[in-house]
Protein backbone atom coordinates (compact mmCIF):
# COMPACT_ATOMS: atom_id res chain seq x y z
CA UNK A 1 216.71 203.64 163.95
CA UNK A 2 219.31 203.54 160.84
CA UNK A 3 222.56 202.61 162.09
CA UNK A 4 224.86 205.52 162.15
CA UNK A 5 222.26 208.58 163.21
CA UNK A 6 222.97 210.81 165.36
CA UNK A 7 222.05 213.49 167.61
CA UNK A 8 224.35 216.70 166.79
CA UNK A 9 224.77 219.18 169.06
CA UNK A 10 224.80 222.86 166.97
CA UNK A 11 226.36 224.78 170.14
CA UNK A 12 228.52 222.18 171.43
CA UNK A 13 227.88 219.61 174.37
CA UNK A 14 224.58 220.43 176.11
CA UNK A 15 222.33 217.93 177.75
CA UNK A 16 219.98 218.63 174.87
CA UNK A 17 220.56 217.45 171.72
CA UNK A 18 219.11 220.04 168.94
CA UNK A 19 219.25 218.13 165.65
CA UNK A 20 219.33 214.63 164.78
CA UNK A 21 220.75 213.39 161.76
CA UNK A 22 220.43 210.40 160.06
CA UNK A 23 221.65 211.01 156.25
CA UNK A 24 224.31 213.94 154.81
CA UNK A 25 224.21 216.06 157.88
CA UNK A 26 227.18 213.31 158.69
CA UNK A 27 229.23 214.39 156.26
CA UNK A 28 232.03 216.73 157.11
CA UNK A 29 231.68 218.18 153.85
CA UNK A 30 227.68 219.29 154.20
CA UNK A 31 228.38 220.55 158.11
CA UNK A 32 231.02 222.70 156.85
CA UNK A 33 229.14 224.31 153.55
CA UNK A 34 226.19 224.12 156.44
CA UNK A 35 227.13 225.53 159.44
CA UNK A 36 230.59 226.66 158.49
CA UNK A 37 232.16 223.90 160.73
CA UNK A 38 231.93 220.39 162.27
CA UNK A 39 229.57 219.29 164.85
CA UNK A 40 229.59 217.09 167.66
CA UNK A 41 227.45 214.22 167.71
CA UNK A 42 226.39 211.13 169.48
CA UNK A 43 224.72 207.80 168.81
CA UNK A 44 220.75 208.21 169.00
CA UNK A 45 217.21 206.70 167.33
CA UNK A 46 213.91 208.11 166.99
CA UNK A 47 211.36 205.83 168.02
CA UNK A 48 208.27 205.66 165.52
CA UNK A 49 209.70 206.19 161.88
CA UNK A 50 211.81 204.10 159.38
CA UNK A 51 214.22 204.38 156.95
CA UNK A 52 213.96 205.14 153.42
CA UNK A 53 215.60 206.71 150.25
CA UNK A 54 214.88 208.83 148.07
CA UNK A 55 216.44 209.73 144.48
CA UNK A 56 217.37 214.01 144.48
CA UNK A 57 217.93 216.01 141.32
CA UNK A 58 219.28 218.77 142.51
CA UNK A 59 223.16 219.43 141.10
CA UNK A 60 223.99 221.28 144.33
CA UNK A 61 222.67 218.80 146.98
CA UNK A 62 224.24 216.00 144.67
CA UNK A 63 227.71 218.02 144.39
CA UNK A 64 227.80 218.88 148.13
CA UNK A 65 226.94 215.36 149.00
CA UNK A 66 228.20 213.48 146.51
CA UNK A 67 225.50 210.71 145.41
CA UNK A 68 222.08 211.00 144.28
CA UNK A 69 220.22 208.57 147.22
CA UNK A 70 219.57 210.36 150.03
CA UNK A 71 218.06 208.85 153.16
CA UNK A 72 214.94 209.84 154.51
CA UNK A 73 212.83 208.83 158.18
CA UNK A 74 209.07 208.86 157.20
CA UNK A 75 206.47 207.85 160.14
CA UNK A 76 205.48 204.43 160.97
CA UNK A 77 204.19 204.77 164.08
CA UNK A 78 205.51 201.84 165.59
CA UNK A 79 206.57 201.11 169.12
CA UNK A 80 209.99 200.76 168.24
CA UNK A 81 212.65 202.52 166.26
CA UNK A 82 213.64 201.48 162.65
């Protein structure tokens, strides 16, 4: 899996994590305009997809995140992560 993802935890530690994030959901800036504060995390990969990026119009995701390339997981279906 992309270096970096993570598993956030949206109502703090739990022994489930309840969204994984591998792109702007890192950024202090989109959890807070998001959820309305920071999350917790941990280091995690999702077995079966890869990496990619794709190029986003939008003025508000590109203001909030501040760049244009966005990272995506699409399905590979391999036997490992990406």
């Amino acid at each position: 899996m992309p270096d970096g993802a993570l598993a956030l935890h949206l109502h703090g530690p739990s022994t489930m994590p309840l969204l994984f994030s591998y792109g702007t959901l890192q950024l202090e800036s989109v959890q807070m305009s998001t959820f309305g504060r920071l999350l917790k995390g941990e280091t995690d990969e999702i077995v079966g997809f890869e990496q990619c990026s794709i190029i986003l119009d939008d003025p508000r995701v590109v203001s909030l995140s501040g760049k244009r390339e966005h990272l995506i997981v699409k399905f590979n279906g391999g036997p490992t992560a990406g």
